[in-house]
Protein backbone atom coordinates (compact mmCIF):
# COMPACT_ATOMS: atom_id res chain seq x y z
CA UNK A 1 52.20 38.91 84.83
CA UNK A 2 55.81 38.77 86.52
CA UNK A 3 57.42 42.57 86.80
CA UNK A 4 60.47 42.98 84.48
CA UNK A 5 63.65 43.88 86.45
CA UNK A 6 67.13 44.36 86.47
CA UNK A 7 69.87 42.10 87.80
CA UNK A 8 71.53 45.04 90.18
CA UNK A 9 68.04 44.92 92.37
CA UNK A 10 68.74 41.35 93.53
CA UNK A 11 70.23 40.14 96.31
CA UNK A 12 72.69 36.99 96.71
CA UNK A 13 70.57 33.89 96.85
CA UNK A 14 67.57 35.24 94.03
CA UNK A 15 67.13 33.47 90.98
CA UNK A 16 66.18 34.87 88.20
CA UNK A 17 65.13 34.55 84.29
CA UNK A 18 66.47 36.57 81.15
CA UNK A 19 63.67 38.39 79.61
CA UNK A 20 65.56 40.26 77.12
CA UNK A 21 67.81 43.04 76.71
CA UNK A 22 68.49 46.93 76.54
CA UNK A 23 69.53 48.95 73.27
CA UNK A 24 72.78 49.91 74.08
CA UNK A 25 75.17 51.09 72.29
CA UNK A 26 78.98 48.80 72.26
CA UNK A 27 79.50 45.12 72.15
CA UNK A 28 77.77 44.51 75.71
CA UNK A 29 74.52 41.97 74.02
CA UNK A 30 76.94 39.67 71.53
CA UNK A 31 79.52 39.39 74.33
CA UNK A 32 76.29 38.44 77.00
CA UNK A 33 75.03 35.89 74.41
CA UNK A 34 78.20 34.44 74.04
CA UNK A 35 78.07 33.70 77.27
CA UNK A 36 75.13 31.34 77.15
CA UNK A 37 72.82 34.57 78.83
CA UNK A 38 70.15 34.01 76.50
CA UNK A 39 66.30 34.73 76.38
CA UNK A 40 64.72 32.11 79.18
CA UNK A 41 67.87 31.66 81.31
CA UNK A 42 67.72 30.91 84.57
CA UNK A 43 70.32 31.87 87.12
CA UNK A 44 70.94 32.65 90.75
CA UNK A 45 72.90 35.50 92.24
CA UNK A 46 75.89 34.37 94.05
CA UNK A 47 77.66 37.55 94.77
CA UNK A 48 77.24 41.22 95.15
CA UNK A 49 80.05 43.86 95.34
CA UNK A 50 79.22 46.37 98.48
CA UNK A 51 79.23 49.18 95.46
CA UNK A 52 77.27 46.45 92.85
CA UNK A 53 79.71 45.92 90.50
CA UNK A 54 80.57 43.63 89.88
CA UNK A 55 78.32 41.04 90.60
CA UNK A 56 78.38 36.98 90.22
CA UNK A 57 76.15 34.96 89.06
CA UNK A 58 75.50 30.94 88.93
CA UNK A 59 74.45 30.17 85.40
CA UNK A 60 74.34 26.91 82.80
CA UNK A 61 76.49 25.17 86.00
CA UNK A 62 79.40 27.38 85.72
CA UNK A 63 79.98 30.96 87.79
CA UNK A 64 80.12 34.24 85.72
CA UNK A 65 81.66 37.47 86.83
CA UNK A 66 79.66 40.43 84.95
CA UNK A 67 80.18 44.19 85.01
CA UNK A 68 77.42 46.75 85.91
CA UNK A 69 77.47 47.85 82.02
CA UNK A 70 76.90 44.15 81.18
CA UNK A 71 74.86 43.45 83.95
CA UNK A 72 72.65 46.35 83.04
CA UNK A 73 71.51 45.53 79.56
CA UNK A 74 69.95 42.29 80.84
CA UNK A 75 66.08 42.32 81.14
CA UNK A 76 64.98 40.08 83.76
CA UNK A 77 61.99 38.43 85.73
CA UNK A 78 62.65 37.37 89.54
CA UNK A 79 61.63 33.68 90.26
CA UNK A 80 62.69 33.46 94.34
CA UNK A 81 65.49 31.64 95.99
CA UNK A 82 65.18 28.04 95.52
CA UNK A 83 68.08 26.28 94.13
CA UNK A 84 68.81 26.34 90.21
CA UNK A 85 67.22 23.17 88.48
């Protein structure tokens, strides 16, 4: 069974797939589902900050910019570094 992770432990070129996400208190998970981040998801990291946030990710063919506290709430399953289908 894939390992659950989080998106700040990947590096630019890993894809990845939304699992789920964090109880956290604020308006972090409507704001990430309004995004199109939802449950089965794939993306691929395009950018890290040198301090991690934030970080930028290729997603539903469009770029998004996310914030560690957003970043953070998102459960997620690596899946390598082949390009997004």
């Amino acid at each position: 069974m894939p390992e659950e992770t989080k998106i700040s432990m990947l590096a630019p070129g890993d894809r990845g797939k939304i699992t789920g996400y964090e109880k956290k208190p604020g308006p972090y998970r409507e704001r990430i589902l309004s995004m199109g981040l939802t449950k089965g998801t794939e993306f691929k990291l395009t950018k890290k900050a040198p301090m991690g946030d934030p970080v930028e990710i290729e997603v539903l063919g469009y770029k998004l910019t996310l914030r560690k506290e957003e970043a953070e709430i998102i459960k997620i399953e690596k899946i390598g570094k082949e390009a997004l289908k």
